[in-house]
Protein backbone atom coordinates (compact mmCIF):
# COMPACT_ATOMS: atom_id res chain seq x y z
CA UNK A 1 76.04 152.97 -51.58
CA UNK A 2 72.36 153.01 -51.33
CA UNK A 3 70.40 156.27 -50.36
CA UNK A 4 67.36 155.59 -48.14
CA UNK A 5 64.00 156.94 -49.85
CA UNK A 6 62.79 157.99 -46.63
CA UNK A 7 65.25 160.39 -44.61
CA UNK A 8 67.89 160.77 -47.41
CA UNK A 9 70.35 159.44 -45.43
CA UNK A 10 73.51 157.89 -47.28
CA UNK A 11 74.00 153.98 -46.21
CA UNK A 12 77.36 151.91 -47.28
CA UNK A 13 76.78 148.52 -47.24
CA UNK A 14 79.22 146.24 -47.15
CA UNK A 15 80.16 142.45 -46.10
CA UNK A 16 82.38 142.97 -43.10
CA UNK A 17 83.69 145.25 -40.96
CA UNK A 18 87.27 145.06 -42.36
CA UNK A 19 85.57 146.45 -45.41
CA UNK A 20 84.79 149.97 -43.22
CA UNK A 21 88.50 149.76 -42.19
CA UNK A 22 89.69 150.04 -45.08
CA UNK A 23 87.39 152.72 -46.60
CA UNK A 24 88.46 154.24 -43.41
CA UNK A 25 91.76 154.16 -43.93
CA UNK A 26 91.59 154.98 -47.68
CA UNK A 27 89.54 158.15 -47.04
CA UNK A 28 92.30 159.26 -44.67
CA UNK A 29 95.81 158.20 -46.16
CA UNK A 30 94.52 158.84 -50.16
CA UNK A 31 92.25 161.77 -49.52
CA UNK A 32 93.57 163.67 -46.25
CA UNK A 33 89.87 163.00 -44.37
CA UNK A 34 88.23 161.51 -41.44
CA UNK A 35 85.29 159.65 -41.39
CA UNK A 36 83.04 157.97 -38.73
CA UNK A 37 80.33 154.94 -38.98
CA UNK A 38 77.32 154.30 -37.79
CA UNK A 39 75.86 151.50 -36.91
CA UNK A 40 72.39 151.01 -38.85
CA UNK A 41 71.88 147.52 -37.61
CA UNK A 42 70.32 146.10 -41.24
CA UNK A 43 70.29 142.29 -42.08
CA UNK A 44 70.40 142.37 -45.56
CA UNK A 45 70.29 144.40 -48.44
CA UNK A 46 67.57 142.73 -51.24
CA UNK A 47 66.74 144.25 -54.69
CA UNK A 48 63.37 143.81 -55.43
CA UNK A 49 61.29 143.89 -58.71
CA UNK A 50 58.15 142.20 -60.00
CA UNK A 51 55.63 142.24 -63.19
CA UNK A 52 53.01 143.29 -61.13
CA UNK A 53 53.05 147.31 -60.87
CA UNK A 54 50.99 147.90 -58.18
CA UNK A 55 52.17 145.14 -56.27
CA UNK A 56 55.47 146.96 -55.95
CA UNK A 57 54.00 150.08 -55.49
CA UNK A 58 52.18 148.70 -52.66
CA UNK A 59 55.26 146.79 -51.08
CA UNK A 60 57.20 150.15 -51.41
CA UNK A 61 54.35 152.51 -49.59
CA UNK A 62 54.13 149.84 -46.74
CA UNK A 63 57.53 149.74 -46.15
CA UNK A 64 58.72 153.46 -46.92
CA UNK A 65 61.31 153.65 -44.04
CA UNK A 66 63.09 150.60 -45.34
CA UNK A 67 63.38 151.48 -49.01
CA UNK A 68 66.35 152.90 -50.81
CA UNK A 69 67.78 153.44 -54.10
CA UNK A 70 71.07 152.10 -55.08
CA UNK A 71 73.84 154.28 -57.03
CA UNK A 72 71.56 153.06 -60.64
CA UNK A 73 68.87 154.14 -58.64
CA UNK A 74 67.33 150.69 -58.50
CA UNK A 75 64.99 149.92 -55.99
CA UNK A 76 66.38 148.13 -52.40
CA UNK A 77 65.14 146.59 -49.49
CA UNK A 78 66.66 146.79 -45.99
CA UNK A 79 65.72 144.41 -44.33
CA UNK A 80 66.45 144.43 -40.61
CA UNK A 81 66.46 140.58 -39.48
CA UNK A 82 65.94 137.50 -41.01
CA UNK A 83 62.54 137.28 -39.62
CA UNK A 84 61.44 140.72 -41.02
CA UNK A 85 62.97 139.66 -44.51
CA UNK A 86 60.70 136.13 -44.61
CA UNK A 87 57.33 137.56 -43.34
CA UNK A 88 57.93 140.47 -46.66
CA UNK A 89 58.66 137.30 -48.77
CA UNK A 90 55.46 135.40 -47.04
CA UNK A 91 53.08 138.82 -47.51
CA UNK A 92 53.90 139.87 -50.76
CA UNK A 93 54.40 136.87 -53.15
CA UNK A 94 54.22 139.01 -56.16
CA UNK A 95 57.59 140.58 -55.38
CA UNK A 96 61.06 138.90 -55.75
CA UNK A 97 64.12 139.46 -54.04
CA UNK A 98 67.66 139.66 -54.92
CA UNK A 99 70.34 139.08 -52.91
CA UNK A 100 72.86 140.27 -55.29
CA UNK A 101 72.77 143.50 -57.63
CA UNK A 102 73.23 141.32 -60.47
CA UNK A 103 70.12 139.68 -61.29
């Protein structure tokens, strides 16, 4: 679950689609409630970090609508294509970026 920093709004990310199905279908046959996705149309999730504070900082204030926090309110990057997600790596070489939450 990550919570983008700049609207608030609630993302669940996940691998596949069968994954929604069965959150779907969990939500109504364990709990008794409907839900409905949305489509956010994201490439990749990437955890970012780096030594250099006001690198990130910077990284973070240039790309506000595409930051979140995950649930240990770590900073994330949404990425939304592969060719948006190599220019960030290209412009800011002070940052890394995970691809997994455990890094």
């Amino acid at each position: 679950l990550f919570v983008n920093r700049f609207n608030g709004r609630k993302i669940i990310g996940t691998v596949g689609q069968l994954q929604f199905e069965v959150i779907q279908y969990r939500l109504l046959n364990e709990y008794g409630a409907q839900c409905r996705w949305e489509s956010v149309g994201l490439y990749k999730a990437c955890w970012i970090e780096s030594d250099d504070v006001a690198a990130l900082e910077n990284f973070k204030k240039r790309k506000v609508q595409y930051m979140a926090l995950d649930r240990e309110g770590r900073d994330v990057y949404l990425a939304d294509s592969a060719y948006v997600l190599t220019m960030a790596q290209q412009d800011f070489p002070a940052i890394r970026f995970h691809f997994t939450s455990e890094f």
